[in-house]
N, C-alpha and C. Protein backbone atom coordinates (compact mmCIF):
# COMPACT_ATOMS: atom_id res chain seq x y z
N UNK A 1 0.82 -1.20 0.00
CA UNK A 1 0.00 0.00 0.00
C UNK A 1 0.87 1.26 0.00
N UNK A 2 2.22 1.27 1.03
CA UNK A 2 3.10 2.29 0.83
C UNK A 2 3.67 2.71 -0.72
N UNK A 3 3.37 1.76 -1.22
CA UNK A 3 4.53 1.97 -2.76
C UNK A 3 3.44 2.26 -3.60
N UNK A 4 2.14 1.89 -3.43
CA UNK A 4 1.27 2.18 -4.24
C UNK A 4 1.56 3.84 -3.85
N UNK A 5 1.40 4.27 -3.05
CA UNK A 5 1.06 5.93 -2.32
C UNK A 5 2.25 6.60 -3.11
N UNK A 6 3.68 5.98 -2.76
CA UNK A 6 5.24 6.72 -3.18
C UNK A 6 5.03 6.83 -4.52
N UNK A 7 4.30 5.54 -5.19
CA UNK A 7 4.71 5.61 -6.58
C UNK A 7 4.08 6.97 -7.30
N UNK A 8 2.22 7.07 -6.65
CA UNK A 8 1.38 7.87 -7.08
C UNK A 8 2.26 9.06 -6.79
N UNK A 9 2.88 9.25 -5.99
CA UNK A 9 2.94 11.07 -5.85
C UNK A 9 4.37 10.46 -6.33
N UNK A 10 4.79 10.16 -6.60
CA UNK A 10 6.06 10.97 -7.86
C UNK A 10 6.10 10.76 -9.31
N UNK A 11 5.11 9.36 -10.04
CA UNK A 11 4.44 9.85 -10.60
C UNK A 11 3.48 11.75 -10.96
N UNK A 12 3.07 11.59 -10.03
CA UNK A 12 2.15 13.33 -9.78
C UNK A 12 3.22 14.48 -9.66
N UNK A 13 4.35 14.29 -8.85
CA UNK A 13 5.37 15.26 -9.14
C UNK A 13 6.32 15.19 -10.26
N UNK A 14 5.87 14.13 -11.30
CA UNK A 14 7.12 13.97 -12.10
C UNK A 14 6.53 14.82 -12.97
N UNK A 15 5.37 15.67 -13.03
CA UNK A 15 4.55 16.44 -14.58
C UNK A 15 5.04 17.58 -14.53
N UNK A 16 5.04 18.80 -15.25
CA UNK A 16 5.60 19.72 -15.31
C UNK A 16 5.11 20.37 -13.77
N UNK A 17 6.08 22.07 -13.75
CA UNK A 17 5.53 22.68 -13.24
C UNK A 17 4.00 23.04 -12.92
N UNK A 18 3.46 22.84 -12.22
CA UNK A 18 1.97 23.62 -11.86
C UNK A 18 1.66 25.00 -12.09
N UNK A 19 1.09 25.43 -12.95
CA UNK A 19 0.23 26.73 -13.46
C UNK A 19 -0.08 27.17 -12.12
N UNK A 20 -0.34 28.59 -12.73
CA UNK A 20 -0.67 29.40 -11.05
C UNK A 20 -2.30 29.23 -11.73
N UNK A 21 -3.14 30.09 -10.69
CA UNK A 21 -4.74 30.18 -10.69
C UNK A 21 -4.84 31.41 -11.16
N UNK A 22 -5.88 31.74 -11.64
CA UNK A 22 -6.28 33.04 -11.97
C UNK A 22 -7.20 33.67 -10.69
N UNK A 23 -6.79 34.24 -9.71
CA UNK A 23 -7.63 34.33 -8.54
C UNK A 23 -8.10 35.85 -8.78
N UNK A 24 -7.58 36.90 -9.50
CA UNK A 24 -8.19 37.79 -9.59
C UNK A 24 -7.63 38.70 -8.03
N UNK A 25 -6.58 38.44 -7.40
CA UNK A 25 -6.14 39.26 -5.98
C UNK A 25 -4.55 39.22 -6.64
N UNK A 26 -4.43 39.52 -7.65
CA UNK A 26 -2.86 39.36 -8.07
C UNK A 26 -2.70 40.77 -8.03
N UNK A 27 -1.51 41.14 -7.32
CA UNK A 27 -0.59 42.18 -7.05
C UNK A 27 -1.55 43.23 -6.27
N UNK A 28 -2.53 41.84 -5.40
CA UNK A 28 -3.29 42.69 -4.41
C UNK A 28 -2.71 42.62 -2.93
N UNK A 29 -2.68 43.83 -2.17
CA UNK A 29 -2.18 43.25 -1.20
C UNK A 29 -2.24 41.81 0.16
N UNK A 30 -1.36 41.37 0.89
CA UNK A 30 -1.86 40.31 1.79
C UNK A 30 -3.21 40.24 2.57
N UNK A 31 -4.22 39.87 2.58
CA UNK A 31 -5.00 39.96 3.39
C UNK A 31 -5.13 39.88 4.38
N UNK A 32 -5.92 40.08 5.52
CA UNK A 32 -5.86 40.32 6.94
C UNK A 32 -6.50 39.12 7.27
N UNK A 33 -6.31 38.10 8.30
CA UNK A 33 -6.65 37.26 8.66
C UNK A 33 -5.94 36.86 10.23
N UNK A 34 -7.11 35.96 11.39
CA UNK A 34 -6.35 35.76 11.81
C UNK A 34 -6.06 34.44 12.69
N UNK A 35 -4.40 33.96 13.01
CA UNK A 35 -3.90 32.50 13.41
C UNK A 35 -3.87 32.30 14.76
N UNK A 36 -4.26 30.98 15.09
CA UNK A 36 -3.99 30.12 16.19
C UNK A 36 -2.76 30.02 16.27
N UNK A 37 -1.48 30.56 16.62
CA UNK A 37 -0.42 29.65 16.52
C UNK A 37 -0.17 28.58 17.61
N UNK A 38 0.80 28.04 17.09
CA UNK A 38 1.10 26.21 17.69
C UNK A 38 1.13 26.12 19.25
N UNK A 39 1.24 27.46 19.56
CA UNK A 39 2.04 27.65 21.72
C UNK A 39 0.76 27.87 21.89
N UNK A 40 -0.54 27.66 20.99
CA UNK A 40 -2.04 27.73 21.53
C UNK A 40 -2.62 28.88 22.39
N UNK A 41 -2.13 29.74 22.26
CA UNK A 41 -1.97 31.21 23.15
C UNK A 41 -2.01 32.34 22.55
N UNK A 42 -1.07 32.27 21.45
CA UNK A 42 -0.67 33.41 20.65
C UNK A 42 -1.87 33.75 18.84
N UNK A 43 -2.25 34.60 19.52
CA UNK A 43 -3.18 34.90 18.15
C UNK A 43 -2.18 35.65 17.24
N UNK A 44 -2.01 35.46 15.75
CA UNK A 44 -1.04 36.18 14.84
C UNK A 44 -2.21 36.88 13.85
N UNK A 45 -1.56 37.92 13.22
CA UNK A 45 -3.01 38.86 12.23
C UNK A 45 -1.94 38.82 11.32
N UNK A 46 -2.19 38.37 9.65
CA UNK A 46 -1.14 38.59 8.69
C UNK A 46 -1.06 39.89 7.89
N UNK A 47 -1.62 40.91 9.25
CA UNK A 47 -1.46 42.20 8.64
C UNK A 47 -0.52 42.61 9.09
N UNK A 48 -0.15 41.84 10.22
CA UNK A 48 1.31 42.00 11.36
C UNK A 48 2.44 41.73 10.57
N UNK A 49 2.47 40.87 9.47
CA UNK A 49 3.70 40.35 8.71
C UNK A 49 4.43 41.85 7.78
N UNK A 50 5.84 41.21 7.93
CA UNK A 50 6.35 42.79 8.18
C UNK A 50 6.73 42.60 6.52
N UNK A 51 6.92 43.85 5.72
CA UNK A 51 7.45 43.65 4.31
C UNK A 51 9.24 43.28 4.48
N UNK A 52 9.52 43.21 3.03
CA UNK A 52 10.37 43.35 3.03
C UNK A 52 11.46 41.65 2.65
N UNK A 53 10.49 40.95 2.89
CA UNK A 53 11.04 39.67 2.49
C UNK A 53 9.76 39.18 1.91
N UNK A 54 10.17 37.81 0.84
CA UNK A 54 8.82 37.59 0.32
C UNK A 54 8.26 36.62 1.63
N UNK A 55 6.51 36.21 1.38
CA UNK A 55 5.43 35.75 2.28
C UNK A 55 5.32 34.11 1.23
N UNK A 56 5.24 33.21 2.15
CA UNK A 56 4.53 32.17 1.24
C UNK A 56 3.29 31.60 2.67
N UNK A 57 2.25 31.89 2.09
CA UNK A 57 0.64 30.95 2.62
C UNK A 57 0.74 29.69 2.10
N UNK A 58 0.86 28.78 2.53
CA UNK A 58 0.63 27.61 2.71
C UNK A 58 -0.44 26.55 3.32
N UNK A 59 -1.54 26.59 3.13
CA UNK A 59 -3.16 26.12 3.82
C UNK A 59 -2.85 24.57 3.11
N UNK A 60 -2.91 23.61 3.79
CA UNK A 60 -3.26 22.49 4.04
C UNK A 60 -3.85 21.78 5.10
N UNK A 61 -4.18 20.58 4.70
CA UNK A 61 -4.56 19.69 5.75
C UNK A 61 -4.03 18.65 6.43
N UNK A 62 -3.76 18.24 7.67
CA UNK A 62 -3.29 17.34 8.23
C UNK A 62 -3.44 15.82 7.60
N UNK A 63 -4.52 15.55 7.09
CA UNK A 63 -4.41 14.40 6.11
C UNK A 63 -4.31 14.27 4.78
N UNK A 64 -4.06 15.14 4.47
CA UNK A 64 -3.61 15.08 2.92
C UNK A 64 -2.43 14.92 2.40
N UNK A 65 -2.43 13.57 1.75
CA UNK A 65 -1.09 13.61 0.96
C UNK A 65 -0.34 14.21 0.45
N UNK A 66 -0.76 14.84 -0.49
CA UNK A 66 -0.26 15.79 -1.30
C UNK A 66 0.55 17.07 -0.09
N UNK A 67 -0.52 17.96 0.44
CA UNK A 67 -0.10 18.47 1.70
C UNK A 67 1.14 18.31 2.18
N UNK A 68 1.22 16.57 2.68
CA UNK A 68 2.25 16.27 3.48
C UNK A 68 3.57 16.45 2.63
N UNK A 69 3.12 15.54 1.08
CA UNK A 69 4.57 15.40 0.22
C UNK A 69 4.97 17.22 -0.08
N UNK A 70 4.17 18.40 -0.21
CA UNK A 70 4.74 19.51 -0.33
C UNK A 70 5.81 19.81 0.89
N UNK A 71 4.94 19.85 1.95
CA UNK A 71 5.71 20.35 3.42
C UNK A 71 7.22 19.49 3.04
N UNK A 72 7.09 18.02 3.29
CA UNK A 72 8.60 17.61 2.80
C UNK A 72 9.41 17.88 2.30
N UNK A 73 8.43 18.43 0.96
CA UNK A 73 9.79 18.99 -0.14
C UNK A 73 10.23 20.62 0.25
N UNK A 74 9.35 21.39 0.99
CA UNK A 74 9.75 22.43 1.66
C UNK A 74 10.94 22.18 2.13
N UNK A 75 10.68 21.53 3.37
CA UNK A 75 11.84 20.99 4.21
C UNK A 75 12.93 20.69 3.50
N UNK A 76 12.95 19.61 2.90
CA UNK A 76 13.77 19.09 1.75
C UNK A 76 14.39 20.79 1.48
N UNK A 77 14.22 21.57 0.78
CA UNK A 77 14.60 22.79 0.19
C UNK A 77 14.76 23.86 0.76
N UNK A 78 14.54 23.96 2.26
CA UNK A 78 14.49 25.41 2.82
C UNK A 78 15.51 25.46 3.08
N UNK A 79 16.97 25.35 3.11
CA UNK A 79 17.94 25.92 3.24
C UNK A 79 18.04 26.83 2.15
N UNK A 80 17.62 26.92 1.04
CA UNK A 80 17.81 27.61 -0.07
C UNK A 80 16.59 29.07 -0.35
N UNK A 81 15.90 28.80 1.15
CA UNK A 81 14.37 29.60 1.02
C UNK A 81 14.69 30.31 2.21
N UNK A 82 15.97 30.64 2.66
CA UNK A 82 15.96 31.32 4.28
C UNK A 82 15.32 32.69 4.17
N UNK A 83 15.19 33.12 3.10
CA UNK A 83 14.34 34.52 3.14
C UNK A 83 13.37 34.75 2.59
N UNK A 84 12.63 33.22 2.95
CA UNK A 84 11.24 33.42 2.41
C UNK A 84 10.44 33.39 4.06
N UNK A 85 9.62 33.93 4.75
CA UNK A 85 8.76 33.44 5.48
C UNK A 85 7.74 32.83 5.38
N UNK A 86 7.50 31.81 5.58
CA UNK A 86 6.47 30.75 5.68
C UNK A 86 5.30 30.77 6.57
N UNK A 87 4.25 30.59 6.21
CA UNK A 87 3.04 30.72 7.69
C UNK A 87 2.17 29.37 7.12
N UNK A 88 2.38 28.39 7.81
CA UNK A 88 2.00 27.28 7.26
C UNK A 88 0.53 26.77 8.34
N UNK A 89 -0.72 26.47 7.41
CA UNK A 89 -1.49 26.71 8.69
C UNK A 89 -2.94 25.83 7.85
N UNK A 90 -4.27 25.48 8.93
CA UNK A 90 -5.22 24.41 8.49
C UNK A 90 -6.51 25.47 9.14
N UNK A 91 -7.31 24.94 8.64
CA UNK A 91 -8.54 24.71 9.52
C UNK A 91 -9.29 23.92 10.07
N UNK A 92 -8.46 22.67 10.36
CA UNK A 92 -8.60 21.73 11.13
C UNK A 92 -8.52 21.69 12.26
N UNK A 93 -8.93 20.89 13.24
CA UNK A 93 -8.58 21.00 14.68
C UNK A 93 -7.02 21.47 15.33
N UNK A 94 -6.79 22.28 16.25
CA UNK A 94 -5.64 22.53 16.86
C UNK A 94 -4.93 21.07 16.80
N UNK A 95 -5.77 20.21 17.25
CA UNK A 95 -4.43 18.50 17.72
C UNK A 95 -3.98 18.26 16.27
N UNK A 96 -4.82 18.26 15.29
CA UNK A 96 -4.19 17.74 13.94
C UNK A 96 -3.00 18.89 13.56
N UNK A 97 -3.19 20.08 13.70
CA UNK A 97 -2.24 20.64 13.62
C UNK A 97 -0.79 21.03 13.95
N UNK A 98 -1.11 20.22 15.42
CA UNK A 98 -0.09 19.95 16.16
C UNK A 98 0.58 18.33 16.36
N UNK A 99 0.14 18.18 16.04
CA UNK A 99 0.40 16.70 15.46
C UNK A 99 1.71 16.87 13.79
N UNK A 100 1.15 17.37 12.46
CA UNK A 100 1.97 18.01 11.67
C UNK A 100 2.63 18.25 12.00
N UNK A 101 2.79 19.72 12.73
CA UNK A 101 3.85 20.48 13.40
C UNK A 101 5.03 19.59 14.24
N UNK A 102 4.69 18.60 14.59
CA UNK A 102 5.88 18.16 15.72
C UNK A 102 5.89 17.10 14.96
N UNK A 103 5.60 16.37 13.43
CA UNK A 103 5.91 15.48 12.93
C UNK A 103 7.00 15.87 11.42
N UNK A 104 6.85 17.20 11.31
CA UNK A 104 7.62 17.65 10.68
C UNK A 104 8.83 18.79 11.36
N UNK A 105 8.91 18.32 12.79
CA UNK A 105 9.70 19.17 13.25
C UNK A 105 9.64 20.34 13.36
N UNK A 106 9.10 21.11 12.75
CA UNK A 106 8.91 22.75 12.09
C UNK A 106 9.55 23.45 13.37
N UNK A 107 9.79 23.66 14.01
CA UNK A 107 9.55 24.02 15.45
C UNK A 107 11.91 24.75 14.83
N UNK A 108 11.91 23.89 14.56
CA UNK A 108 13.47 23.60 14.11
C UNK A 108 14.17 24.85 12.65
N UNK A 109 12.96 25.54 12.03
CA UNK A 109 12.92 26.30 11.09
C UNK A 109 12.42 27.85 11.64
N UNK A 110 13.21 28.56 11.76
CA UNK A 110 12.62 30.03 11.98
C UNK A 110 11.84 31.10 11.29
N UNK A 111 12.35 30.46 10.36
CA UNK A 111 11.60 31.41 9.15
C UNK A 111 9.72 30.63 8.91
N UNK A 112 9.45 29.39 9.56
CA UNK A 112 8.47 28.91 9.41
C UNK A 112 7.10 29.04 10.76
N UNK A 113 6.32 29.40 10.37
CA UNK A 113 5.04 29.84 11.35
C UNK A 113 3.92 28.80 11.04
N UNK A 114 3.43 28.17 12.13
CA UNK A 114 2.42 26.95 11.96
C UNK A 114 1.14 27.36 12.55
N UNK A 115 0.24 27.84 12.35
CA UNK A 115 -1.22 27.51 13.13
C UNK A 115 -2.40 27.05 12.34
N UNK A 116 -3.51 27.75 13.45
CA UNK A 116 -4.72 27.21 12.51
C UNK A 116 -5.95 28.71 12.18
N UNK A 117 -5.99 28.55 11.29
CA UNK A 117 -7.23 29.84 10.86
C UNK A 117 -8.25 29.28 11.04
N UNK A 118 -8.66 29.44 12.29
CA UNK A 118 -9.96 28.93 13.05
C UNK A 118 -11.28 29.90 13.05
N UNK A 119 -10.97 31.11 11.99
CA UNK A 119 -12.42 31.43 11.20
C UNK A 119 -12.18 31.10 9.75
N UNK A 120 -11.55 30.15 9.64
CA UNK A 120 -11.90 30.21 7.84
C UNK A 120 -11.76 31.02 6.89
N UNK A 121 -10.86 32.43 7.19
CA UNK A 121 -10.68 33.27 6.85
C UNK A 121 -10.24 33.48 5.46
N UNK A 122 -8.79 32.59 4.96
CA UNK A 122 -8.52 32.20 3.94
C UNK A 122 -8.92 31.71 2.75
N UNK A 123 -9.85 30.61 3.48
CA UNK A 123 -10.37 29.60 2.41
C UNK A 123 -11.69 30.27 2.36
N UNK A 124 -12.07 31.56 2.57
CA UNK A 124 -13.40 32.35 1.82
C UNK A 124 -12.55 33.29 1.05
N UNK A 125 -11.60 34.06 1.45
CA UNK A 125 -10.70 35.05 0.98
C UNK A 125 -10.23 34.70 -0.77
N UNK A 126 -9.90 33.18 -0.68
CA UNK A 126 -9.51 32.57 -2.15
C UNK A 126 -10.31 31.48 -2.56
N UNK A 127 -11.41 31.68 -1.68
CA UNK A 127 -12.53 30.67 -2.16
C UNK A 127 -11.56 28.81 -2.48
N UNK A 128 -10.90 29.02 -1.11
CA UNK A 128 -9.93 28.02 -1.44
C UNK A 128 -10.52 26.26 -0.66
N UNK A 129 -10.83 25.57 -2.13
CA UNK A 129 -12.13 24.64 -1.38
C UNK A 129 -11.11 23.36 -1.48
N UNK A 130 -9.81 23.24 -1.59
CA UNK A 130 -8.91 22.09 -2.11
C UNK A 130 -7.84 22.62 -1.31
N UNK A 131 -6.64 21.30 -0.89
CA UNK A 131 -5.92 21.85 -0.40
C UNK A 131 -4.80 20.78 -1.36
N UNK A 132 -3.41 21.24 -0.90
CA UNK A 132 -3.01 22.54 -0.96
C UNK A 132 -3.22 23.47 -1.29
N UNK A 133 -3.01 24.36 -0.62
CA UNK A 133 -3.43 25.75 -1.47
C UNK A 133 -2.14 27.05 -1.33
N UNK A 134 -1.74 27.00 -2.22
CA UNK A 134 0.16 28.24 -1.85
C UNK A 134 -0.12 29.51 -2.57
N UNK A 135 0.03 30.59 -1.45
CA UNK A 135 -0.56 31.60 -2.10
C UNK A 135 1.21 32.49 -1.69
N UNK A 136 1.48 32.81 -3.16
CA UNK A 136 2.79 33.49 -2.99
C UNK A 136 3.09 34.98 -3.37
N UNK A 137 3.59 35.59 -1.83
CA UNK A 137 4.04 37.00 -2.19
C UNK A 137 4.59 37.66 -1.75
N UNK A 138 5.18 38.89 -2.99
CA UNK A 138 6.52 39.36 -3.46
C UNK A 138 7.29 40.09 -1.69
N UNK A 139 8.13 40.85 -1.70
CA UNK A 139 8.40 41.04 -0.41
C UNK A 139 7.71 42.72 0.02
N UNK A 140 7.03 43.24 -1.15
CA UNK A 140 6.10 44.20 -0.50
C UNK A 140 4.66 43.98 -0.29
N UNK A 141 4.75 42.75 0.17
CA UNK A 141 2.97 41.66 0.60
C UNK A 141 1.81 41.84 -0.80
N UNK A 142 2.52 42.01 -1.64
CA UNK A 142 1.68 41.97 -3.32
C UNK A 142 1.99 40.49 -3.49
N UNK A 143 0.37 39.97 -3.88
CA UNK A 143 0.82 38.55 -4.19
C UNK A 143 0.85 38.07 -5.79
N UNK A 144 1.65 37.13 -5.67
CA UNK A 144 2.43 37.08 -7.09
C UNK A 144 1.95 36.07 -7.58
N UNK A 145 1.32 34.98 -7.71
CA UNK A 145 0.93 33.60 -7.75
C UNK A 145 0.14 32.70 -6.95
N UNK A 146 -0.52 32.30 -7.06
CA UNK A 146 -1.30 31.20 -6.13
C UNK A 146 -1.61 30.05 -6.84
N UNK A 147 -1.48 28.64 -5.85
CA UNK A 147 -1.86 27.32 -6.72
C UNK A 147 -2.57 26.08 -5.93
N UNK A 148 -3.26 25.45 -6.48
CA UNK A 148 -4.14 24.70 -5.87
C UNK A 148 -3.36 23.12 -6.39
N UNK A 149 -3.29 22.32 -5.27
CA UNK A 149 -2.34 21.22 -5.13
C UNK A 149 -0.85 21.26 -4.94
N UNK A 150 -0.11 20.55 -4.99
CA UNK A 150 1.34 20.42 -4.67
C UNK A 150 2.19 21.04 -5.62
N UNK A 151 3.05 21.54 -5.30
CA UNK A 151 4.07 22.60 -5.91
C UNK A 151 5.00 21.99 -5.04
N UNK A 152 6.25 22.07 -5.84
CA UNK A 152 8.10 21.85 -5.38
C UNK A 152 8.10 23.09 -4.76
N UNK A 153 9.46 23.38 -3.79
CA UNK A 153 10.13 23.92 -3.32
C UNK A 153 10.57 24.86 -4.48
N UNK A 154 11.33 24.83 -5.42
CA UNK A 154 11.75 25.27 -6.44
C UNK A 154 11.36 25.99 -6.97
N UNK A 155 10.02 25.79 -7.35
CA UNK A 155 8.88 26.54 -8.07
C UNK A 155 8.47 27.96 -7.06
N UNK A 156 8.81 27.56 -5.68
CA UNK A 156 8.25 28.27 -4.74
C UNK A 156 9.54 29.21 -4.36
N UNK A 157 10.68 28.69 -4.41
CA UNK A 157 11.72 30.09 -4.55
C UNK A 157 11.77 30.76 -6.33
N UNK A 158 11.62 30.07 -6.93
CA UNK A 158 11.90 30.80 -8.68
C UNK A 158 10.94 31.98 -8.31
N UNK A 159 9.43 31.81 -8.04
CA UNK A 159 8.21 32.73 -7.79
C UNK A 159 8.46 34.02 -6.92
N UNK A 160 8.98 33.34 -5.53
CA UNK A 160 9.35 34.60 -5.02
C UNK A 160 10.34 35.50 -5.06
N UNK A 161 11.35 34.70 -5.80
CA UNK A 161 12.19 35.65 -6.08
C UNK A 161 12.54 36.76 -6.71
N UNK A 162 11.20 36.54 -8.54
CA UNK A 162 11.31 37.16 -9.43
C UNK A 162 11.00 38.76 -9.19
């Protein structure tokens, strides 16, 4: 059953790059929304996120494959993304989220922020009904791209960098 799963997603990552969406908020600014983060205490507003480096949104779900194989390949690649900030986050229950979080270590990455958007804020904002969902932008919070399913690491520094 494992190799059936490995084979499917690299199969699925072996196709080209992923097209961005036409969301119609391009080179609009970040939206205001706001996070549970992981210390379960701390409310974050992503109006708080400071310019100046690029932003990558990252909305997934704790059980999703795809989800999981992106975060990996994050990982896999973030030495090469140290000046990207990350806010990686669900609308799933706090435990599933924290569960992720301490299964991917994250805790270990500074540049990476984990919670949960526990009004749904996002996924009305981009009408975002699928996950993954990577919404990427430039370092004056203008967003540059957004994509629905799994995207490389690669794809996700080429984007913010341009």
């Amino acid at each position: 059953m494992r190799i059936c799963a490995v084979l499917l997603l690299v199969i699925l990552f072996s196709c080209n790059e992923r097209k961005p969406l036409q969301t119609g908020y391009e080179g609009k600014p970040l939206p205001s929304f706001d996070l549970l983060l992981n210390d379960s205490i701390t409310h974050f507003n992503t109006s708080n996120v400071p310019a100046g480096r690029p932003v990558v949104l990252f909305y997934f779900s704790p059980a999703c494959p795809y989800c999981r194989a992106e975060m990996a390949d994050i990982i896999k690649g973030i030495s090469s993304m140290k000046q990207i900030q990350f806010y990686v986050f669900t609308s799933w229950p706090f435990a599933a989220m924290k569960y992720f979080y301490q299964h991917y270590q994250l805790e270990k990455y500074p540049n990476i922020a984990v919670g949960v958007d526990y009004k749904l804020s996002f996924q009305k904002h981009f009408k975002a009904y699928g996950v993954p969902y990577t919404a990427i932008y430039d370092a004056d919070r203008k967003l540059k791209h957004a994509y629905m399913g799994a995207i490389f690491s690669k794809q996700i520094r080429e984007v913010a960098e341009k």
